[in-house]
N, C-alpha and C. Protein backbone atom coordinates (compact mmCIF):
# COMPACT_ATOMS: atom_id res chain seq x y z
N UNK A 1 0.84 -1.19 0.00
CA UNK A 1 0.00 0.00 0.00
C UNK A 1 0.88 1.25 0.00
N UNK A 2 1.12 2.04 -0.61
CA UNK A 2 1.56 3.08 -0.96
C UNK A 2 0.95 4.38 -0.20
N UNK A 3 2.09 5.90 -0.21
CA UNK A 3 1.34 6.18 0.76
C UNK A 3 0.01 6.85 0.17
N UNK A 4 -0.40 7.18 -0.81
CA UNK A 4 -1.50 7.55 -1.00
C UNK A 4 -3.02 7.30 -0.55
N UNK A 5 -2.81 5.88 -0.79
CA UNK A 5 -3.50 5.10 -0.33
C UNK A 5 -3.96 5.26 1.15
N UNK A 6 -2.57 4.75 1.63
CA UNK A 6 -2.75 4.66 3.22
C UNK A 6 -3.53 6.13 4.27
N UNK A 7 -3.03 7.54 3.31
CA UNK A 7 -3.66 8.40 3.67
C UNK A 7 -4.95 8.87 3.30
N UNK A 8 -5.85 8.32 2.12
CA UNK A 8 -7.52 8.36 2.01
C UNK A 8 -8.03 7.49 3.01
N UNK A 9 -7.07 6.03 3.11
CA UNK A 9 -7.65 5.48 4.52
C UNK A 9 -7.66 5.95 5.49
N UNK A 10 -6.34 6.68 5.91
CA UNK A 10 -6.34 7.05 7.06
C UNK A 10 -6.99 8.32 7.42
N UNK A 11 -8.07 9.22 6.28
CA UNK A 11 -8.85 10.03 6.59
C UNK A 11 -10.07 9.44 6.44
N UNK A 12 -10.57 8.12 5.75
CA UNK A 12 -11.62 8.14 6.42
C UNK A 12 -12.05 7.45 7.82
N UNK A 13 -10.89 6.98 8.00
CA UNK A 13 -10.64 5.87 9.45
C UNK A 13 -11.02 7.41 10.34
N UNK A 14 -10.50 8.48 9.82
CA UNK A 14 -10.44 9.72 11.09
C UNK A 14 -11.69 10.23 11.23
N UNK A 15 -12.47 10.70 9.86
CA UNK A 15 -13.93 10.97 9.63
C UNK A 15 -14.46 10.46 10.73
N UNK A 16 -14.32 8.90 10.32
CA UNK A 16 -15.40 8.11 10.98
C UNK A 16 -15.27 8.48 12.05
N UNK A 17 -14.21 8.39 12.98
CA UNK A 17 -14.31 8.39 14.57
C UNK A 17 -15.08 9.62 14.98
N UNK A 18 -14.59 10.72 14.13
CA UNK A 18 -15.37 12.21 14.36
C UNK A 18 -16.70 11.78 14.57
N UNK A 19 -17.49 11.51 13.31
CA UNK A 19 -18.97 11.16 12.84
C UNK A 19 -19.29 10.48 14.23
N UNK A 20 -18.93 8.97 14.11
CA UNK A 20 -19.18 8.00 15.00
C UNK A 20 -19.06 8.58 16.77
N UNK A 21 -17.90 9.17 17.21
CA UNK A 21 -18.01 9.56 18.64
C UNK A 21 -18.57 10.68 18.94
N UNK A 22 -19.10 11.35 18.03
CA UNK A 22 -19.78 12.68 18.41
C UNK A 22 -21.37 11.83 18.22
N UNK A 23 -21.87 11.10 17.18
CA UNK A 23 -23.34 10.02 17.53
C UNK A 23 -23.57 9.74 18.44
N UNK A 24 -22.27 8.88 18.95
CA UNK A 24 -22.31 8.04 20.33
C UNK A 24 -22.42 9.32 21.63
N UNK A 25 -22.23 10.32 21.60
CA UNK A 25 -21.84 11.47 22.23
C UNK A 25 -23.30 12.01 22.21
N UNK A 26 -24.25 12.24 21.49
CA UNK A 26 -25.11 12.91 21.23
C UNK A 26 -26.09 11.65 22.14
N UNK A 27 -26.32 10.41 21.96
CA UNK A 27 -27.20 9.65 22.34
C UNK A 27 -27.43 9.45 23.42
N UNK A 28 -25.92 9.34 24.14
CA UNK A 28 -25.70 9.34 25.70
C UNK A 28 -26.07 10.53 26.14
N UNK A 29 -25.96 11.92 25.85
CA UNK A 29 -26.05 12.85 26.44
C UNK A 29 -28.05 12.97 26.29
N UNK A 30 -28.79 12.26 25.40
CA UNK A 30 -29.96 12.77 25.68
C UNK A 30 -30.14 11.47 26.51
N UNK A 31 -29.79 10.13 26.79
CA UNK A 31 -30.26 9.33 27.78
C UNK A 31 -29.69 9.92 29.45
N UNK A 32 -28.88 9.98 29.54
CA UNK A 32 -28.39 11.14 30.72
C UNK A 32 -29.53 12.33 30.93
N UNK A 33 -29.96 13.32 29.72
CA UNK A 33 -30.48 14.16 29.66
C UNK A 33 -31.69 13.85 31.03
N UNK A 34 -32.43 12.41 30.86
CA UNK A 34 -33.20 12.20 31.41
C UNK A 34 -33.32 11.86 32.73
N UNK A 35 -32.57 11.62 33.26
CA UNK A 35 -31.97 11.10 34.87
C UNK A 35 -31.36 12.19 35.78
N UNK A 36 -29.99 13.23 34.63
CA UNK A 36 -29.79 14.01 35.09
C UNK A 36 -30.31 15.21 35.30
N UNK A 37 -30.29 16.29 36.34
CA UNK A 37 -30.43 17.47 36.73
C UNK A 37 -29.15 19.04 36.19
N UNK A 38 -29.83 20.04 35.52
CA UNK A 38 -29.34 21.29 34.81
C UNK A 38 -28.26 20.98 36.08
N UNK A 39 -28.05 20.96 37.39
CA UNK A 39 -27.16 21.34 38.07
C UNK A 39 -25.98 20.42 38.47
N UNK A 40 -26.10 19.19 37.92
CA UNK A 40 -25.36 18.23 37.43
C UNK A 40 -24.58 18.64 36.14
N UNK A 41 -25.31 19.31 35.49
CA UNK A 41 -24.02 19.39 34.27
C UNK A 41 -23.32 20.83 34.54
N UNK A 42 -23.70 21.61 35.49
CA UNK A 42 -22.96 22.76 35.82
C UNK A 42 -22.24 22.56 36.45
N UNK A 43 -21.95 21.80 37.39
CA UNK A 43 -21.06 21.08 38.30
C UNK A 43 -19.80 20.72 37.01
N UNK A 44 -20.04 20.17 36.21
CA UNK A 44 -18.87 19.90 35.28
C UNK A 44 -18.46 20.85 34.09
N UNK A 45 -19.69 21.92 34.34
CA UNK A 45 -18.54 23.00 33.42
C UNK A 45 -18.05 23.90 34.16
N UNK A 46 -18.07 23.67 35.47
CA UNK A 46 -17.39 24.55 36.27
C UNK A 46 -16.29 24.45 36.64
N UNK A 47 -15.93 22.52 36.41
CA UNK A 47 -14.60 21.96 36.54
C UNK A 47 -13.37 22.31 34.86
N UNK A 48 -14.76 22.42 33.90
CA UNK A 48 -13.98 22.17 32.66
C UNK A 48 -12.97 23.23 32.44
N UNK A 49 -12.89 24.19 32.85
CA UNK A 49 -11.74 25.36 32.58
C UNK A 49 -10.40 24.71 33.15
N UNK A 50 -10.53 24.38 34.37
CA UNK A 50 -9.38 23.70 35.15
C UNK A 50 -8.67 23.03 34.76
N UNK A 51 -9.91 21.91 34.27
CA UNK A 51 -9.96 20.51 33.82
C UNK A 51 -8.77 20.54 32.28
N UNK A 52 -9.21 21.45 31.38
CA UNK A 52 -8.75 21.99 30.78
C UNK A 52 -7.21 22.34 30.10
N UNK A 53 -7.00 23.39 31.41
CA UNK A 53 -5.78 24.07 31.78
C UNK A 53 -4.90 22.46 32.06
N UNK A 54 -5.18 21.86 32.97
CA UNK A 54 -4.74 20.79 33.48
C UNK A 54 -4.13 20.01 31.99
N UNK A 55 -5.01 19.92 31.17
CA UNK A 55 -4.31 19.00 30.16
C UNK A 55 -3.45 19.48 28.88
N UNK A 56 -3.85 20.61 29.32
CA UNK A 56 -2.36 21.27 28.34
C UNK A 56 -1.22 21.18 28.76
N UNK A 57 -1.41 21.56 30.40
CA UNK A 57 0.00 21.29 30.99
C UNK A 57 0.54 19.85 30.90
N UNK A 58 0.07 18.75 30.71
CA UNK A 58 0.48 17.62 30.56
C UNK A 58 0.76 17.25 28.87
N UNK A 59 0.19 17.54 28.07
CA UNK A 59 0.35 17.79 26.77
C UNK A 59 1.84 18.31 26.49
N UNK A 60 1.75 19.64 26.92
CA UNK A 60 2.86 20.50 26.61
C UNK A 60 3.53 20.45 25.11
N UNK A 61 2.33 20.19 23.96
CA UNK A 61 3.08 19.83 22.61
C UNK A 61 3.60 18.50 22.43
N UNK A 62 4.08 17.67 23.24
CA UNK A 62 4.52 16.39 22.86
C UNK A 62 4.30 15.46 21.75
N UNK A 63 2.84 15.60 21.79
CA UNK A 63 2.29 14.73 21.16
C UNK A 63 2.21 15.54 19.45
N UNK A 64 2.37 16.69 19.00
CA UNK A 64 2.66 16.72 17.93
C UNK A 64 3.84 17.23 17.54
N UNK A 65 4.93 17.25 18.59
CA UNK A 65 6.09 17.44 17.94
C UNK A 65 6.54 16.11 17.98
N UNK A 66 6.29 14.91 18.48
CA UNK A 66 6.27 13.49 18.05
C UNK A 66 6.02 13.17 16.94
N UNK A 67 4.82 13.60 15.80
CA UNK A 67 4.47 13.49 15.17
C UNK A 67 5.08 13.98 13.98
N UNK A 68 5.97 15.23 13.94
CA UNK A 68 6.45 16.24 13.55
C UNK A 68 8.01 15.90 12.95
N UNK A 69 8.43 14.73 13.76
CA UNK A 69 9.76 14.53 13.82
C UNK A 69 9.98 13.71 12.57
N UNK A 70 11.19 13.62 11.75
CA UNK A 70 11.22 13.12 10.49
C UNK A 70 11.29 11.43 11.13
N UNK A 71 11.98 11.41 11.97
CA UNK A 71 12.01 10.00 12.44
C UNK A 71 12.17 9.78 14.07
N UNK A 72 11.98 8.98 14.76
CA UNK A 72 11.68 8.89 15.65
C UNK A 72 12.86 7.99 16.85
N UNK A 73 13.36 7.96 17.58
CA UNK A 73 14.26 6.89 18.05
C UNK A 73 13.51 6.39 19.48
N UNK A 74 14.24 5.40 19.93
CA UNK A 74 13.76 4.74 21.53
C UNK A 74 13.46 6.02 22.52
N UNK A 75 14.43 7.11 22.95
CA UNK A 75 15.06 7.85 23.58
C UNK A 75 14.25 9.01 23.24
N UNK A 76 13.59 9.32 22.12
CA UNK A 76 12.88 10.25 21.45
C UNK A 76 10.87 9.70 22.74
N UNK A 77 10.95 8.39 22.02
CA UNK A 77 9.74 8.59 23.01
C UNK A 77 9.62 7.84 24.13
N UNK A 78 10.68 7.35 24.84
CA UNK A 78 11.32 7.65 26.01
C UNK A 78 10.92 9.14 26.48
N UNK A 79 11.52 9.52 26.43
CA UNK A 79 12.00 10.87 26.65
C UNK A 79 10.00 11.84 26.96
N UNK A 80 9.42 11.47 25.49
CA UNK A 80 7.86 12.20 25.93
C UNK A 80 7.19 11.21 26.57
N UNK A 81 7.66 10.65 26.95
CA UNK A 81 6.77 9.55 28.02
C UNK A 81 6.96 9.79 29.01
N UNK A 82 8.32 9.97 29.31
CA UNK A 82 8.30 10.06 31.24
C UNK A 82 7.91 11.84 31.21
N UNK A 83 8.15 12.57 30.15
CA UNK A 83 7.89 13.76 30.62
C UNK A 83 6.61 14.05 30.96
N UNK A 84 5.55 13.27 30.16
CA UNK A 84 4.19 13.35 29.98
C UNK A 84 3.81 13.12 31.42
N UNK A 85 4.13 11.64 31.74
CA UNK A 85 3.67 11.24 33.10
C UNK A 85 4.01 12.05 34.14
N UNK A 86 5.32 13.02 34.05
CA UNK A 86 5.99 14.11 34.89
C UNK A 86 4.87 14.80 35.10
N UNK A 87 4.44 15.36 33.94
CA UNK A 87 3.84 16.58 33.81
C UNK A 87 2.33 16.24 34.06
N UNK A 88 1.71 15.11 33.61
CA UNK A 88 0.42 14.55 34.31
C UNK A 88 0.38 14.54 35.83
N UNK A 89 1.72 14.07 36.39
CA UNK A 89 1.63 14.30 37.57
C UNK A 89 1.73 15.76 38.22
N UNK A 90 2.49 16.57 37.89
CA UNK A 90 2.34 17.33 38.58
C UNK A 90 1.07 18.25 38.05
N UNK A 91 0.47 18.32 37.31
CA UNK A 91 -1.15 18.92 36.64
C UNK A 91 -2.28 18.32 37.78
N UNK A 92 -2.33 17.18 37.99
CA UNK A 92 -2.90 16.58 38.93
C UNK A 92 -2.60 17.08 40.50
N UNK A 93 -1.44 17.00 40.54
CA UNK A 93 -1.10 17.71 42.60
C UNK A 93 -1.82 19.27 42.10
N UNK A 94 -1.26 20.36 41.02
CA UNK A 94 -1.95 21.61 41.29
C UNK A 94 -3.68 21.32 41.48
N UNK A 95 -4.42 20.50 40.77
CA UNK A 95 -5.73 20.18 40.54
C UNK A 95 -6.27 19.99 42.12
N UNK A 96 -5.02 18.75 42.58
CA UNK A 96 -5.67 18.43 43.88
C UNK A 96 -5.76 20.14 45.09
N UNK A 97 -5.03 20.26 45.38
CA UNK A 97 -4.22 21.20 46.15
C UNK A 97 -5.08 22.21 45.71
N UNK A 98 -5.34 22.96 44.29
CA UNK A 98 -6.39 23.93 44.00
C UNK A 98 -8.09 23.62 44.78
N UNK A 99 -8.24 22.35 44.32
CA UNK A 99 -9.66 21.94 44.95
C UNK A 99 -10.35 23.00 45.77
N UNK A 100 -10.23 22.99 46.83
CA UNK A 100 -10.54 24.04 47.94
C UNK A 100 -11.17 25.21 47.56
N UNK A 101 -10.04 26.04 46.72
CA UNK A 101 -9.64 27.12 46.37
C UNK A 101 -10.94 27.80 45.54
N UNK A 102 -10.94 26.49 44.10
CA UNK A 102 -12.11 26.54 43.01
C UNK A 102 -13.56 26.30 43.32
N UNK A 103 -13.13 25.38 44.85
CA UNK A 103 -14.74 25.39 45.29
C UNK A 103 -15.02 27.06 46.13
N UNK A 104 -14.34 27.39 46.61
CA UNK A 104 -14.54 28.93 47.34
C UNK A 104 -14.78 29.68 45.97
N UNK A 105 -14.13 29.78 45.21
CA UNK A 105 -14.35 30.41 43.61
C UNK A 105 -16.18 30.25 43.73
N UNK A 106 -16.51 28.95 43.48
CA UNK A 106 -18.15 29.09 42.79
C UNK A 106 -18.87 28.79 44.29
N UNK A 107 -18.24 28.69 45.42
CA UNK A 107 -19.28 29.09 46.51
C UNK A 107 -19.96 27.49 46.11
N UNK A 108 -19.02 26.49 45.92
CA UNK A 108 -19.77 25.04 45.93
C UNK A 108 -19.05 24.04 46.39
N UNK A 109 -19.21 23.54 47.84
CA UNK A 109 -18.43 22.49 48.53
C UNK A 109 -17.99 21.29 48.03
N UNK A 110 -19.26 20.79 47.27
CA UNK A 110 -18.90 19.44 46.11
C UNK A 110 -18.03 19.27 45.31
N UNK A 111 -17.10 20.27 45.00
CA UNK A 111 -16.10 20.82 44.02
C UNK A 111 -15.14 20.25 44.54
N UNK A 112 -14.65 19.91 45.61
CA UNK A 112 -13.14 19.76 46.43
C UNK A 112 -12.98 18.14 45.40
N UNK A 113 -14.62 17.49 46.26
CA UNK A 113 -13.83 15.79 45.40
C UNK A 113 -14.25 15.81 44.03
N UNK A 114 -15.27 16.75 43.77
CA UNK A 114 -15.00 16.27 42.15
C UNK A 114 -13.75 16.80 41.80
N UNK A 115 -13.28 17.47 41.94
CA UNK A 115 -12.16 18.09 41.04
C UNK A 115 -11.28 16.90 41.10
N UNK A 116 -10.78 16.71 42.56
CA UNK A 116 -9.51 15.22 42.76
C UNK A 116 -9.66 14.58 42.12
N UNK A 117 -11.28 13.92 42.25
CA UNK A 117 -11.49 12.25 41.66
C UNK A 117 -11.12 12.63 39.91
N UNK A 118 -12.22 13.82 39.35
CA UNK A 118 -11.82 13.80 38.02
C UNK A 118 -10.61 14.21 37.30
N UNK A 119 -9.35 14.46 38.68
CA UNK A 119 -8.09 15.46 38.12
C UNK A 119 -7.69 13.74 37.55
N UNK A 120 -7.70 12.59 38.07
CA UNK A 120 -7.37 11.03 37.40
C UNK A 120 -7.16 11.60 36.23
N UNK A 121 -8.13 11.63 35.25
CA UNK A 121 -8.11 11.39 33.81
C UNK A 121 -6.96 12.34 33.29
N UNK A 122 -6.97 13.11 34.13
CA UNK A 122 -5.08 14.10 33.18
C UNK A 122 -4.61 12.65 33.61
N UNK A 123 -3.93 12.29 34.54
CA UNK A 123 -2.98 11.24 34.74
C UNK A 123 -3.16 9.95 33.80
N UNK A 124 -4.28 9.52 33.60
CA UNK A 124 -4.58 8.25 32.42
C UNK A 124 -4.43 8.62 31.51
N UNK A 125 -4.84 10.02 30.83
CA UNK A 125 -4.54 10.56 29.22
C UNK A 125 -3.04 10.58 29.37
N UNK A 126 -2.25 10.70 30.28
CA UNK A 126 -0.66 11.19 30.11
C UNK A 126 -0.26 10.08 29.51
N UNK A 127 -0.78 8.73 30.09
CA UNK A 127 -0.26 7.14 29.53
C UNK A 127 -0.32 7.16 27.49
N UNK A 128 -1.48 7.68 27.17
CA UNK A 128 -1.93 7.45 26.00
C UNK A 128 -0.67 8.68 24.85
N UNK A 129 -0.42 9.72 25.32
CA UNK A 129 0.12 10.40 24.41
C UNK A 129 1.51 9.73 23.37
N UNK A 130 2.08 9.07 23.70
CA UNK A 130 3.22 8.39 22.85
C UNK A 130 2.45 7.41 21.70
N UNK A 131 1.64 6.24 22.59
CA UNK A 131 0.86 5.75 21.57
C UNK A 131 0.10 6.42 20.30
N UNK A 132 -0.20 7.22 20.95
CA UNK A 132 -1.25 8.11 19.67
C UNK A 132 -0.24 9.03 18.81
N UNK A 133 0.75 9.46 19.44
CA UNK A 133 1.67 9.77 18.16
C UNK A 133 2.17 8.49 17.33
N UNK A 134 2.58 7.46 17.73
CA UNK A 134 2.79 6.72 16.83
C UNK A 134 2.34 6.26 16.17
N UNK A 135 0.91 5.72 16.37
CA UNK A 135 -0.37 5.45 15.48
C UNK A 135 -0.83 6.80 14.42
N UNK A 136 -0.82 7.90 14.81
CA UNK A 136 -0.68 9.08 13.78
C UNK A 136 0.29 9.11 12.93
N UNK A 137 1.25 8.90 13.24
CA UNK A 137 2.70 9.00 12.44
C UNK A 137 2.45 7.68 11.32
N UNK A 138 2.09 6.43 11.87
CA UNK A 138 1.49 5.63 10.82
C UNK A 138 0.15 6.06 9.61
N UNK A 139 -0.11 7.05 10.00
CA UNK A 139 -1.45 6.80 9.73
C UNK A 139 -2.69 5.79 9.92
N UNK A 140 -2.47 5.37 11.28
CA UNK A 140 -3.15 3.94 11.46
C UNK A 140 -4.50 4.98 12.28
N UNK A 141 -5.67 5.27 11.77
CA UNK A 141 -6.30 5.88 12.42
C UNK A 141 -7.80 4.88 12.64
N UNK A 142 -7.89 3.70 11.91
CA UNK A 142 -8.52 2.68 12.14
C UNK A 142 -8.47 2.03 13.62
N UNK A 143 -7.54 1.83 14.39
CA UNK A 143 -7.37 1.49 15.86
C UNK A 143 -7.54 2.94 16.59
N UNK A 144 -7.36 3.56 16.41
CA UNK A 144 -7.79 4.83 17.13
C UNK A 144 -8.75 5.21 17.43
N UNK A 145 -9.61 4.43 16.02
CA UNK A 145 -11.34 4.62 15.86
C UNK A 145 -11.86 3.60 16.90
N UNK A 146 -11.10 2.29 16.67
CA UNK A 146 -11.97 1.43 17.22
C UNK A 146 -11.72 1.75 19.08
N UNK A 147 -10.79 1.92 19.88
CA UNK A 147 -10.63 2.71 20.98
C UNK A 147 -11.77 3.38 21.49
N UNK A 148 -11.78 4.90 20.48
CA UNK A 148 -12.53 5.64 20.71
C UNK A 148 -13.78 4.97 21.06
N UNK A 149 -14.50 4.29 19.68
CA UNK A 149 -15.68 3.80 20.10
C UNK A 149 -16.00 2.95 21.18
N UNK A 150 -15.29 2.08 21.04
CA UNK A 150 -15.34 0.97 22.61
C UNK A 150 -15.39 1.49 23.61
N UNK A 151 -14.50 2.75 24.09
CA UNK A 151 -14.40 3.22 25.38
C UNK A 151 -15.74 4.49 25.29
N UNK A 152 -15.59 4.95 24.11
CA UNK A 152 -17.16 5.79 23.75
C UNK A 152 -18.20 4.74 24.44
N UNK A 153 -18.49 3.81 23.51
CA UNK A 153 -20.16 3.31 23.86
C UNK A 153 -20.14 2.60 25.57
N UNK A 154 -18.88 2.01 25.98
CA UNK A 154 -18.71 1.20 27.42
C UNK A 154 -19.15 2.38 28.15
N UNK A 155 -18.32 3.37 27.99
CA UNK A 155 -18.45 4.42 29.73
C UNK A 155 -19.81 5.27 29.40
N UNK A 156 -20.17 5.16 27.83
CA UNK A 156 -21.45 6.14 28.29
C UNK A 156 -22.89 5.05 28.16
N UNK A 157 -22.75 3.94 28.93
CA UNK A 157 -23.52 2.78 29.21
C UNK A 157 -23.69 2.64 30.69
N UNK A 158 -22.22 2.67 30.81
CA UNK A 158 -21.84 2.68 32.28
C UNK A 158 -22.87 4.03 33.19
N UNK A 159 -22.27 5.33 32.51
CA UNK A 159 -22.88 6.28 33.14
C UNK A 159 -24.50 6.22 33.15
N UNK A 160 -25.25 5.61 31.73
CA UNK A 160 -26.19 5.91 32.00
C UNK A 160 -26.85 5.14 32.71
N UNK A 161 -26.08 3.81 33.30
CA UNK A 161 -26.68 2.99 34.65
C UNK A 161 -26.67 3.45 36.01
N UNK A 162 -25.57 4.48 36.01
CA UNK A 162 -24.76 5.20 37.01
C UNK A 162 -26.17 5.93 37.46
N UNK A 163 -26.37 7.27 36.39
CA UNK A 163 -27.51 8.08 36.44
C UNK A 163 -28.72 7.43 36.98
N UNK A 164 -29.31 6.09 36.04
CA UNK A 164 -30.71 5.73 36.48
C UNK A 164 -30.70 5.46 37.93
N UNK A 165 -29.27 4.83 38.75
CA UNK A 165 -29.02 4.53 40.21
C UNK A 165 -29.36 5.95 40.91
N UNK A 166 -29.50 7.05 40.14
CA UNK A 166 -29.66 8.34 41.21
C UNK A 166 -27.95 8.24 41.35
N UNK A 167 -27.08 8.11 40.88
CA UNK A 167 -25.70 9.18 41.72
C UNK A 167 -25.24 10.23 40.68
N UNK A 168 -26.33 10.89 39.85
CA UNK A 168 -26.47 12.46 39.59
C UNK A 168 -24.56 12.62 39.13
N UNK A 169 -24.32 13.50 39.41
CA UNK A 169 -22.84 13.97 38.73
C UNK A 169 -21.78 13.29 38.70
N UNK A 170 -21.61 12.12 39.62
CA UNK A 170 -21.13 10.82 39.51
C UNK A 170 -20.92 10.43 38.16
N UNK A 171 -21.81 10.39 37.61
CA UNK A 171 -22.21 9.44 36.69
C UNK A 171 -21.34 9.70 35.53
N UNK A 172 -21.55 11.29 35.79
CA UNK A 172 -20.63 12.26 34.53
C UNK A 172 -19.41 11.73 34.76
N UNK A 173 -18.94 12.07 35.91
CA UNK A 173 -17.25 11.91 36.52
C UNK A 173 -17.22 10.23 36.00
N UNK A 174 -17.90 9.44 36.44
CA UNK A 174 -17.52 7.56 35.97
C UNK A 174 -16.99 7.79 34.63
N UNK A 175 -18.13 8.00 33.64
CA UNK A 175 -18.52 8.45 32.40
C UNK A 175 -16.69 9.03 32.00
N UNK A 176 -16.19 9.90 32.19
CA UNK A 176 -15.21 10.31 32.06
C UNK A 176 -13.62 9.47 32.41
N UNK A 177 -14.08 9.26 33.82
CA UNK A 177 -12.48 8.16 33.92
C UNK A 177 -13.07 7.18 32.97
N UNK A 178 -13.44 6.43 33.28
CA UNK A 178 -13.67 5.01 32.37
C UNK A 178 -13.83 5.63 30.83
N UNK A 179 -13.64 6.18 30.41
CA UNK A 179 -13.75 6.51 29.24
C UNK A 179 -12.34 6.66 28.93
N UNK A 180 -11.81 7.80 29.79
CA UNK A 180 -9.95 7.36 29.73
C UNK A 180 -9.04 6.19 29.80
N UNK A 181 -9.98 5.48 30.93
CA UNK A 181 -8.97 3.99 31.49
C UNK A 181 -9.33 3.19 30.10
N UNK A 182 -10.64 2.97 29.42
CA UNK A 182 -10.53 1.99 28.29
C UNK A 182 -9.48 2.65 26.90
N UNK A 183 -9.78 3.67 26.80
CA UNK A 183 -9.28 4.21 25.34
C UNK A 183 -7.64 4.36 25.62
N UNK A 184 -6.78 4.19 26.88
CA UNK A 184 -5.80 4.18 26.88
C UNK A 184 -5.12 2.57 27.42
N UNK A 185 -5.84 1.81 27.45
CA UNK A 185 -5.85 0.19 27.33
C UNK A 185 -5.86 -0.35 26.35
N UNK A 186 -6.79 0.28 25.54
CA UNK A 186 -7.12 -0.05 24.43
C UNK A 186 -5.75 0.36 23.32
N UNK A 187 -5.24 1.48 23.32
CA UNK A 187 -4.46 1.81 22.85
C UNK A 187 -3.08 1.35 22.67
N UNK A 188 -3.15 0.92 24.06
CA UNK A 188 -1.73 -0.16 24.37
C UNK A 188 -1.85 -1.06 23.89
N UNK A 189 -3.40 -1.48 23.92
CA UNK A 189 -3.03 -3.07 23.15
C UNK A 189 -2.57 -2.83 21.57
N UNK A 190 -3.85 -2.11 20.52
CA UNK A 190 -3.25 -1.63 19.41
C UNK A 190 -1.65 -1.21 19.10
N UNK A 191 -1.35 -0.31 19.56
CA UNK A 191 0.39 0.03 19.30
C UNK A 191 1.55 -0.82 20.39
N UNK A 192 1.69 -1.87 20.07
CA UNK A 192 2.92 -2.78 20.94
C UNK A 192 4.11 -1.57 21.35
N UNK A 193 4.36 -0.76 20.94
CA UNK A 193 5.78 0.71 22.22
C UNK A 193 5.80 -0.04 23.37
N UNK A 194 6.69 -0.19 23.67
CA UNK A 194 6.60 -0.15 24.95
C UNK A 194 8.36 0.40 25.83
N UNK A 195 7.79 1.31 26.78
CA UNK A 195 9.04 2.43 27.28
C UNK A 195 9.65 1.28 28.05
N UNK A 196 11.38 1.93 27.62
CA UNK A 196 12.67 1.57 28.27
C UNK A 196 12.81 2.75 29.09
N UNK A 197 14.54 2.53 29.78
CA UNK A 197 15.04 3.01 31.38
C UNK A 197 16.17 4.07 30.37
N UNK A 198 15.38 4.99 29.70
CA UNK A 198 16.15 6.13 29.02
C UNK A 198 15.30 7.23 28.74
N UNK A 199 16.36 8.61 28.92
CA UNK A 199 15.42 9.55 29.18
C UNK A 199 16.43 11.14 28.23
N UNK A 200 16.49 11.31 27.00
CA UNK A 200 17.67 12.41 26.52
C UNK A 200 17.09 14.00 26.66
N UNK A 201 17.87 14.64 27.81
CA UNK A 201 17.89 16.01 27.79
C UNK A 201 17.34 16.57 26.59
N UNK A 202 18.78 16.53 25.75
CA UNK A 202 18.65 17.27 24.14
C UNK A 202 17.06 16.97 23.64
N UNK A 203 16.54 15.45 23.44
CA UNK A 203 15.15 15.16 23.16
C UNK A 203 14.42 15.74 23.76
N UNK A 204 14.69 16.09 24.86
CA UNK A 204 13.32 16.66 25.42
C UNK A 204 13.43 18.43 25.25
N UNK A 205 15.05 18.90 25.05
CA UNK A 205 14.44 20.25 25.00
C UNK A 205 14.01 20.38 23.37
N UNK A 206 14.12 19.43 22.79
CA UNK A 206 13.86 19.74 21.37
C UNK A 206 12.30 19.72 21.10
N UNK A 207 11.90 18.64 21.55
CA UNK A 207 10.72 19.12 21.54
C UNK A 207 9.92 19.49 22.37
N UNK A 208 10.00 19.69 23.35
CA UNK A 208 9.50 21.31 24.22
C UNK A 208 9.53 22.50 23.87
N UNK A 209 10.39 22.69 23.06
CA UNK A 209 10.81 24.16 22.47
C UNK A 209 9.77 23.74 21.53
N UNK A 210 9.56 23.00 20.93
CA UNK A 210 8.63 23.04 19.35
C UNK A 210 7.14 23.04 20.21
């Protein structure tokens, strides 16, 4: 397969996931619609700015100056792996440690553990960023799809059992980790990488700077 080829596949492998997880996205949100309460979903856009902020800082570009690179070595994603998890971790302690702070912000006590419990998913997305550059760099956007969807249709199944139980914003927060923990399981299984005990300065300021 040549690359021509490989890249009409690998845009409609991408389409699809768009199409397909924003469906799956739309269906769950009107079965939720029904269980949950307007003040259940304010509860989570009150986290989403944070939430947000939080995953850029763990991002920090990695994942497309991975992509970016003419070629790639051990040490190369080495190197955005432990930084990622660095930086997931420490996105997560400001998240925790802010808690307090953001609940005094909106004058809402419930804020302290949602924020903790949902600061997780920076830390599980940090796992996934190497994989998904390398599967991009292939153009393999067919396993990416299938991820998406699996961990799409599982956690927003999950949540909407969550919801009918009555645990209201819970359900959102489940809905969300488990949506991270499968699509970055899932991912591992698809792309075999797997990080060694090496870590290059130069690699990492190279692409940090980019």
């Amino acid at each position: 397969m040549n690359l021509t080829q490989k890249t009409f596949i690998g845009i409609f492998w991408n389409i699809s996931e768009q199409l397909l997880s924003r469906g799956v996205g739309v269906i769950v949100t009107l079965l939720l619609a029904r269980f949950l309460s307007p003040a259940d979903y304010g509860l989570i856009a009150m986290m989403s700015l944070f939430m947000s902020i939080a995953s850029l800082v763990m991002q920090s570009g990695f994942l497309t100056a991975l992509i970016r690179l003419k070629e790639t070595t051990q040490d190369d994603l080495n190197t955005a792996f432990y930084a990622n998890l660095s930086l997931g971790a420490l996105s997560y302690a400001l998240l925790f440690v802010c808690a307090p702070f953001i609940a005094d912000f909106y004058d809402e006590i419930r804020l302290v553990s949602l924020v903790r419990v949902t600061g997780v998913v920076v830390v599980i997305n940090s796992f996934q960023i190497v994989q998904s550059a390398i599967l991009n760099r292939k153009l393999d956007f067919q396993n990416q799809f299938r991820a998406s969807l699996v961990a799409g249709i599982s956690s927003g199944v999950v949540a909407v059992g969550l919801a009918f139980a009555g645990l209201g914003v819970w359900a959102l927060v489940s809905q969300m980790l488990l949506g991270a923990f499968l699509t970055t399981v899932l991912l591992w299984h698809f792309q075999r990488w797997r990080p060694s005990l090496s870590f290059s300065k130069k690699s990492f300021l190279d692409m940090y700077s980019f």
